[in-house]
Protein backbone atom coordinates (compact mmCIF):
# COMPACT_ATOMS: atom_id res chain seq x y z
CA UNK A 1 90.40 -85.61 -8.31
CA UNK A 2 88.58 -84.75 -5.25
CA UNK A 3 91.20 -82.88 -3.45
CA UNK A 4 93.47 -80.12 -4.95
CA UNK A 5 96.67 -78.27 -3.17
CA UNK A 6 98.41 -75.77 -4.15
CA UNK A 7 102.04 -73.86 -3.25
CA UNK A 8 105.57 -74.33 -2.90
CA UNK A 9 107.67 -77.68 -3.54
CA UNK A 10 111.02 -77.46 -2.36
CA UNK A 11 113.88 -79.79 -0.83
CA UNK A 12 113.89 -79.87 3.33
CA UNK A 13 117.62 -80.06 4.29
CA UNK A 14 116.93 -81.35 7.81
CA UNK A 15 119.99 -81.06 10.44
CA UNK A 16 121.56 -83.71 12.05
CA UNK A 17 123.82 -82.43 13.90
CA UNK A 18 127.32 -80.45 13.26
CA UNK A 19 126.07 -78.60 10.76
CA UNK A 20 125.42 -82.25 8.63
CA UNK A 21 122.14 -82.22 6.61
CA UNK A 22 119.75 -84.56 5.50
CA UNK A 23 118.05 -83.34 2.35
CA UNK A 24 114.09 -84.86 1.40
CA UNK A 25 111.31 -83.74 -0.48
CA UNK A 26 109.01 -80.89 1.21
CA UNK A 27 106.96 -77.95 1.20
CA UNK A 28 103.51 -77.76 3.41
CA UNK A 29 100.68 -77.88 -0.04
CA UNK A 30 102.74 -80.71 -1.28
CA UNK A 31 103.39 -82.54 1.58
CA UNK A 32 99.97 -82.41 2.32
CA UNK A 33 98.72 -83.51 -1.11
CA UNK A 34 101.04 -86.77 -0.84
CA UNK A 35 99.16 -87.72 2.65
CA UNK A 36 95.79 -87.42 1.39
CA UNK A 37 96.52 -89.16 -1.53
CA UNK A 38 98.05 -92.03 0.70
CA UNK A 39 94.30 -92.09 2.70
CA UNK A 40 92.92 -93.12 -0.51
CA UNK A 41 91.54 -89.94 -2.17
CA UNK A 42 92.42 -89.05 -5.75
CA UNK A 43 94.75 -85.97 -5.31
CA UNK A 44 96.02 -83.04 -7.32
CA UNK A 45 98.89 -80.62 -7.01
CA UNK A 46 99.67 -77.28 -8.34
CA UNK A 47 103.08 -75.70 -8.76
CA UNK A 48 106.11 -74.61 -10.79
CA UNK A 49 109.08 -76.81 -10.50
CA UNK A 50 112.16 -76.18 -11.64
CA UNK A 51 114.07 -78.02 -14.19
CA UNK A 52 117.03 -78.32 -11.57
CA UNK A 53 118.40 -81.36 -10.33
CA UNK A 54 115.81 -80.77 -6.74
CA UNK A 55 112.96 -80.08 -9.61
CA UNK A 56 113.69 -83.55 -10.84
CA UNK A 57 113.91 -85.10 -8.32
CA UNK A 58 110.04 -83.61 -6.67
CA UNK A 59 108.88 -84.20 -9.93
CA UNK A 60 109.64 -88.05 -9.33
CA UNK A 61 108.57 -87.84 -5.62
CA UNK A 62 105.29 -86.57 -6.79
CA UNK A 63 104.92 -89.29 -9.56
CA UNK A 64 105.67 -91.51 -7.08
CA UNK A 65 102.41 -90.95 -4.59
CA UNK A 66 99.80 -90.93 -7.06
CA UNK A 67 99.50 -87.27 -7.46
CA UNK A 68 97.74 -86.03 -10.81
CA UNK A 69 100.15 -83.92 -11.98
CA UNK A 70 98.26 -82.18 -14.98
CA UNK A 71 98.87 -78.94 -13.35
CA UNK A 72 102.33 -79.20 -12.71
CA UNK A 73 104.42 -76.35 -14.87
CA UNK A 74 108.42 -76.06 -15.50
CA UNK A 75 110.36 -73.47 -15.20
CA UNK A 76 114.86 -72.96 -15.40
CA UNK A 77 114.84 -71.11 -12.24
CA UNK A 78 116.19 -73.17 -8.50
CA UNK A 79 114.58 -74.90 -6.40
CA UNK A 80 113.53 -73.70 -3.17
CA UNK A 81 115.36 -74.66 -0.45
CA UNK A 82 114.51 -75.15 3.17
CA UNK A 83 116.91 -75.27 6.06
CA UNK A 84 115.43 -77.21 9.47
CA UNK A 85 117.46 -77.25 12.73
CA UNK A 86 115.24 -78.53 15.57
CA UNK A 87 115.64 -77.56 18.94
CA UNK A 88 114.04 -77.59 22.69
CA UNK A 89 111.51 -74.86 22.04
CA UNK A 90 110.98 -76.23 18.21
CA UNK A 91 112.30 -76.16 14.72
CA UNK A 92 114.11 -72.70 13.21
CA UNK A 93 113.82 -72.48 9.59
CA UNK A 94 115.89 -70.69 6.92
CA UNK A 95 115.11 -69.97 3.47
CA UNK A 96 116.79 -69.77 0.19
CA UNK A 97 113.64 -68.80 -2.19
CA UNK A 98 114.09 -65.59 -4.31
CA UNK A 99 113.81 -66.20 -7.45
CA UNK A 100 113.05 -69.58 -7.34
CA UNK A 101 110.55 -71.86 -9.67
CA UNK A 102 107.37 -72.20 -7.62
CA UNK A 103 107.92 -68.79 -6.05
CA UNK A 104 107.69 -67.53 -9.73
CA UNK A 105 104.07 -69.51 -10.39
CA UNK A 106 101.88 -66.82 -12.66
CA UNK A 107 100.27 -68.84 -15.33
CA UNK A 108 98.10 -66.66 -17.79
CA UNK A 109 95.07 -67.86 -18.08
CA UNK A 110 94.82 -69.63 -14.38
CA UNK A 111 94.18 -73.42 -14.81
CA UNK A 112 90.30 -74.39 -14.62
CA UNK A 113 90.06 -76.79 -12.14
CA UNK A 114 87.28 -80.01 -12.83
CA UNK A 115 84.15 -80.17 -11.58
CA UNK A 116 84.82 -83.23 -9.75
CA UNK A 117 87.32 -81.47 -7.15
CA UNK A 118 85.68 -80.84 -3.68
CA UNK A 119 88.21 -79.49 -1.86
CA UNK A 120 91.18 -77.13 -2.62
CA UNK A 121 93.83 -76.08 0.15
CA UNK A 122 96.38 -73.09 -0.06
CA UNK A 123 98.43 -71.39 2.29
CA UNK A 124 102.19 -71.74 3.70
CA UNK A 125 105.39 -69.88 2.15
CA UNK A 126 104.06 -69.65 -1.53
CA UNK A 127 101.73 -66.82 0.01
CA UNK A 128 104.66 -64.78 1.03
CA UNK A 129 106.29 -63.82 -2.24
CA UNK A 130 105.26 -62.62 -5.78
CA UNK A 131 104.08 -63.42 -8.31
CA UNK A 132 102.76 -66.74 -6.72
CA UNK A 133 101.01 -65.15 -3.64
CA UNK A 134 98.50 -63.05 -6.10
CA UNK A 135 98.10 -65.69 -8.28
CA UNK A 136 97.61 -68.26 -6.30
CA UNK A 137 94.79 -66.44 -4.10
CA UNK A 138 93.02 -65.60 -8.12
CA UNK A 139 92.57 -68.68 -8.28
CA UNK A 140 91.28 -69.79 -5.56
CA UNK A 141 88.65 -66.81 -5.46
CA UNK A 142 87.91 -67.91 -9.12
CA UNK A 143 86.67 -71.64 -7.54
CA UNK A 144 85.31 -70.62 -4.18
CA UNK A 145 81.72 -71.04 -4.93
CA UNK A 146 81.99 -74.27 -6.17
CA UNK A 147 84.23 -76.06 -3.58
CA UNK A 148 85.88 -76.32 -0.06
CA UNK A 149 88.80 -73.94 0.70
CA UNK A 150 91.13 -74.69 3.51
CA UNK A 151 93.50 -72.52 4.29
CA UNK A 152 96.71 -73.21 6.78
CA UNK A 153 98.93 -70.30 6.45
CA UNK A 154 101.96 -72.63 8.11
CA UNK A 155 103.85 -69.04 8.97
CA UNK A 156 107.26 -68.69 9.21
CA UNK A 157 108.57 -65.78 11.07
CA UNK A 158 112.03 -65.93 9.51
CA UNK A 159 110.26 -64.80 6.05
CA UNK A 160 107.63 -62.06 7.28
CA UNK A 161 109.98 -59.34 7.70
CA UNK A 162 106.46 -57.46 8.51
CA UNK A 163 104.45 -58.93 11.45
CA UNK A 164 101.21 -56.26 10.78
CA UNK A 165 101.52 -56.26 7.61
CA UNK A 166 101.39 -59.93 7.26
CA UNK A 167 98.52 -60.07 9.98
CA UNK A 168 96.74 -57.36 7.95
CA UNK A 169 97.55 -60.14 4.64
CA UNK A 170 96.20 -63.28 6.63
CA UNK A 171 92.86 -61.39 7.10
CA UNK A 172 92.31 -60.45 3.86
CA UNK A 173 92.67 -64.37 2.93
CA UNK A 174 90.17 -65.82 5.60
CA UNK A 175 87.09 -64.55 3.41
CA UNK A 176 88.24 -66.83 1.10
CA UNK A 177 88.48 -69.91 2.92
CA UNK A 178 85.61 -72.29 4.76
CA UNK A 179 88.16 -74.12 6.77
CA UNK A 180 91.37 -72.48 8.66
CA UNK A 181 94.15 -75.10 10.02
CA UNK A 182 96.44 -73.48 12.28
CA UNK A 183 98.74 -74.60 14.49
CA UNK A 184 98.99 -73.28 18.00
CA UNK A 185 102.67 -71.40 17.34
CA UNK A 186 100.59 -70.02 14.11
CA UNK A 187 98.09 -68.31 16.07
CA UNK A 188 100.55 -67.49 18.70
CA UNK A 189 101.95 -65.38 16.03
CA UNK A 190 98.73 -63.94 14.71
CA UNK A 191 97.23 -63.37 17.81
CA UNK A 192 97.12 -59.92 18.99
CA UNK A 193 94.38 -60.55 22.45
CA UNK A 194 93.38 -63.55 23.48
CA UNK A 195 92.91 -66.48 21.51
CA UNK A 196 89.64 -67.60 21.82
CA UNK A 197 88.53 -64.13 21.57
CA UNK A 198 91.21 -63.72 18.25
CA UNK A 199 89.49 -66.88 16.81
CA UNK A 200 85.75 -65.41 17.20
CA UNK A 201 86.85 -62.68 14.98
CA UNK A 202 88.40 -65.06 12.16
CA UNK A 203 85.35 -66.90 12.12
CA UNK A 204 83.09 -63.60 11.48
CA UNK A 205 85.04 -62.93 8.70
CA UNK A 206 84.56 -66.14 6.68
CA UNK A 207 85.59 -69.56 7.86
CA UNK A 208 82.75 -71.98 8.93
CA UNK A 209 85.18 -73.91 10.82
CA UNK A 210 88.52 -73.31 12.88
CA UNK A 211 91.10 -75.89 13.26
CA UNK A 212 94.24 -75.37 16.11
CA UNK A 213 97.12 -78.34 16.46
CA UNK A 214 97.97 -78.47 20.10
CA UNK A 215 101.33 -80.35 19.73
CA UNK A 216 101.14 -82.90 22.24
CA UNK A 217 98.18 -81.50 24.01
CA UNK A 218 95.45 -82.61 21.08
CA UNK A 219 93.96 -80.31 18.92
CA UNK A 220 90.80 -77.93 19.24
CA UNK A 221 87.62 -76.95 16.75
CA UNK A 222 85.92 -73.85 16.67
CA UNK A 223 82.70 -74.08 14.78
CA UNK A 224 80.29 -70.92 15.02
CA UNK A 225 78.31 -70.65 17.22
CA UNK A 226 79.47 -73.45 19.48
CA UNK A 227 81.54 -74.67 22.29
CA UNK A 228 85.07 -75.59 21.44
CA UNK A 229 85.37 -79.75 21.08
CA UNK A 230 88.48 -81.09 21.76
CA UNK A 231 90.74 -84.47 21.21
CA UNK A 232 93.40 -85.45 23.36
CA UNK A 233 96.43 -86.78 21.31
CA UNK A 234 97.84 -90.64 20.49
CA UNK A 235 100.36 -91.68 22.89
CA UNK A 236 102.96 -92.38 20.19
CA UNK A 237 106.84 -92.65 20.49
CA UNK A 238 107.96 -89.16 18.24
CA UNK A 239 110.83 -89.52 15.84
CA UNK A 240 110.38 -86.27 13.92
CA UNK A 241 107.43 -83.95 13.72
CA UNK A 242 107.90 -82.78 10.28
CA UNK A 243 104.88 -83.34 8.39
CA UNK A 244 102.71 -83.70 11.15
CA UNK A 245 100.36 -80.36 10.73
CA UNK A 246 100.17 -81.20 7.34
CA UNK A 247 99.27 -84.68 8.06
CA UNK A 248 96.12 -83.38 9.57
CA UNK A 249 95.17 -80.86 7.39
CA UNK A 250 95.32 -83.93 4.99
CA UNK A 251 93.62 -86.11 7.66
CA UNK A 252 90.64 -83.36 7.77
CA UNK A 253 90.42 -83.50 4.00
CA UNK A 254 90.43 -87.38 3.63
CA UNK A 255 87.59 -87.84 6.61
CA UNK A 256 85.61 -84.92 5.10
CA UNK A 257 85.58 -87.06 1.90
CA UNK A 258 84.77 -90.43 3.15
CA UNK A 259 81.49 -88.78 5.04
CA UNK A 260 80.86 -87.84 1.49
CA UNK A 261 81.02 -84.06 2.57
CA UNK A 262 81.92 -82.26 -0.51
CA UNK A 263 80.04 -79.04 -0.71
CA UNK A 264 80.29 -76.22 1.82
CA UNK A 265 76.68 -76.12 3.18
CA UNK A 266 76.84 -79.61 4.50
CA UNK A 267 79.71 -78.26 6.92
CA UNK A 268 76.52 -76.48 8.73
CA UNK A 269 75.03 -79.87 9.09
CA UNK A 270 77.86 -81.41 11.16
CA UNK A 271 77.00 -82.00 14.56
CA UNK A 272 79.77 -82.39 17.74
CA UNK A 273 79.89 -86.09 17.77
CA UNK A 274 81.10 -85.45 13.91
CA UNK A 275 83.20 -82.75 14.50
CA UNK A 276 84.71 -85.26 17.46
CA UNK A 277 85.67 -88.32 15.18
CA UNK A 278 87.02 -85.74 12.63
CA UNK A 279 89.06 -84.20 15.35
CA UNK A 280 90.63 -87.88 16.43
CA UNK A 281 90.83 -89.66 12.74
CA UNK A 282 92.70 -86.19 12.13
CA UNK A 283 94.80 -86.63 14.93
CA UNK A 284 95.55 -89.87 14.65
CA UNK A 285 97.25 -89.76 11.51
CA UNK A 286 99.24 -86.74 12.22
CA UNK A 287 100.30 -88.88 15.25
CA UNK A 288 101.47 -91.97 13.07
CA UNK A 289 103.48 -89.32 11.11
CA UNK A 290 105.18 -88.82 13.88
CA UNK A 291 106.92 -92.01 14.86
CA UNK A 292 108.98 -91.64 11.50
CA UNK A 293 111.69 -89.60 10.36
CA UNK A 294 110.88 -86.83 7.68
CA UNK A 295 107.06 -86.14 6.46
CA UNK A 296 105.97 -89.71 6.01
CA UNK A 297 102.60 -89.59 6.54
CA UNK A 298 100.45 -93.00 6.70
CA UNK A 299 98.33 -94.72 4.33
CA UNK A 300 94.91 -95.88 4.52
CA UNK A 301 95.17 -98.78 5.94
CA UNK A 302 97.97 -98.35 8.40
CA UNK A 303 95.81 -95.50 9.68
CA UNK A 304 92.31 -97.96 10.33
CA UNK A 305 95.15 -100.32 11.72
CA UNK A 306 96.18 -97.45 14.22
CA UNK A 307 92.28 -96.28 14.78
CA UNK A 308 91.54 -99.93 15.88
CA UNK A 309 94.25 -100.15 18.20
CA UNK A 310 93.44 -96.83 20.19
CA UNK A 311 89.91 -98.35 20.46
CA UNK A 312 90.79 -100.85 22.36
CA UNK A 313 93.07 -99.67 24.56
């Protein structure tokens, strides 16, 4: 494996109107696993699924990419479930998640992870209830020293009943991270002055790198010390933006890898022009995501098919 991901698996019930659902596989850590596991990276995921009909059912979906699953637990208790209705001003989310299987991840001892993994990514929901939030950030302070950490928090308002106090969470976290994905409604929510200014601060307190998703505007990398370099985004036709952010955390991931950067010094050693093509190879498969329904993100080669066409035109 040279990517791991960790946090909640649950089912998506996406609305399509008249309060009619359409249910798929979700959750951020695992949607993301699936996509860089489809750019041709060996993949693992973490989590607790349950032994419910949903749990089944992710269990197969998981299978079914590629993913190694040799850290996957059981457990009786639900699924989580995840209710989408999108709208103008974007999607609304609701919850059903106390009590549930992945929610409920506290293995004892925490899994070693091999020395072959580079990268490991938390964040999203699973940070947001116990027991899964404090063991989930053990064990990522147990493997900091020996690998990447990215961190997208992927927050959801409708579950922080606490706005400081989750602000005053999310800063205890960035020490433990080299790379922070955020969306631009994330930091929106964050934020407490300006962003630029907001996103000077993260950086001081750990991350070599910032990452912020723009939407249809591109998306943005801080890097300390330096200018913010930007990419504009693919002109695609959207059909659903589920899946996108975590399309490009995943697309980060995958490019990282194939420049054979798998230690965190070597993320000092990347210059603009780098930072650049990660930006667009990023953004190029979170666009591709978007022209299909549900978090579908590409493969390899549909991505270098994509790449070749915004070359040339």
């Amino acid at each position: 494996m040279k990517s791991v991901h960790i946090g909640e698996a649950l089912i998506d019930f996406s609305s399509i109107g008249e309060m009619r659902y359409q249910g798929r596989c979700g959750g951020s850590p695992m949607n993301t696993a699936i996509a860089v596991a489809r750019l041709g990276q060996p993949t693992g995921y973490i989590t607790q699924l349950s032994t419910d009909m949903f749990g089944e059912r992710l269990r197969q979906h998981i299978i079914a990419n590629g993913l190694d699953t040799r850290f996957l637990l059981s457990h009786p208790a639900p699924t989580t479930l995840a209710f989408v209705e999108h709208g103008e001003h974007g999607n609304r989310y609701q919850f059903l998640a106390n009590g549930s299987a992945d929610f409920l991840y506290a293995p004892d001892p925490l899994p070693n992870l091999p020395p072959d993994v580079a990268f490991l990514q938390f964040g999203s929901v699973s940070l947001l209830f116990e027991p899964s939030s404090s063991a989930i950030t053990r064990l990522v302070a147990k493997h900091r020293g020996r690998m990447i950490v990215v961190l997208d928090p992927n927050v959801r308002p409708t579950l922080i009943p606490d706005r400081d106090d989750y602000c005053r969470r999310f800063r205890g976290w960035l020490p433990l991270c080299h790379i922070l994905k955020l969306s631009d409604e994330d930091a929106e929510k964050l934020c407490v002055g300006p962003m630029d200014d907001e996103i000077e601060q993260w950086l001081a307190l750990g991350p070599k790198v910032v990452f912020l998703t723009r939407g249809a505007h591109g998306a943005r990398v801080y890097v300390r010390g330096q200018s913010p370099i930007e990419t504009s985004a693919p002109k695609v036709t959207v059909a659903d933006t589920v899946g996108a952010g975590d399309t490009f955390t995943a697309g980060l991931i995958a490019g990282l890898l194939e420049r054979g950067v798998n230690q965190s010094a070597q993320l000092d050693e990347m210059r603009s022009k780098d930072w650049h093509e990660l930006l667009h190879f990023a953004a190029c498969a979170a666009a591709l995501c978007c022209t299909r329904e549900g978090a579908a993100p590409p493969t390899r080669a549909e991505l270098a098919d994509f790449l070749t066409g915004a070359k040339t035109a």
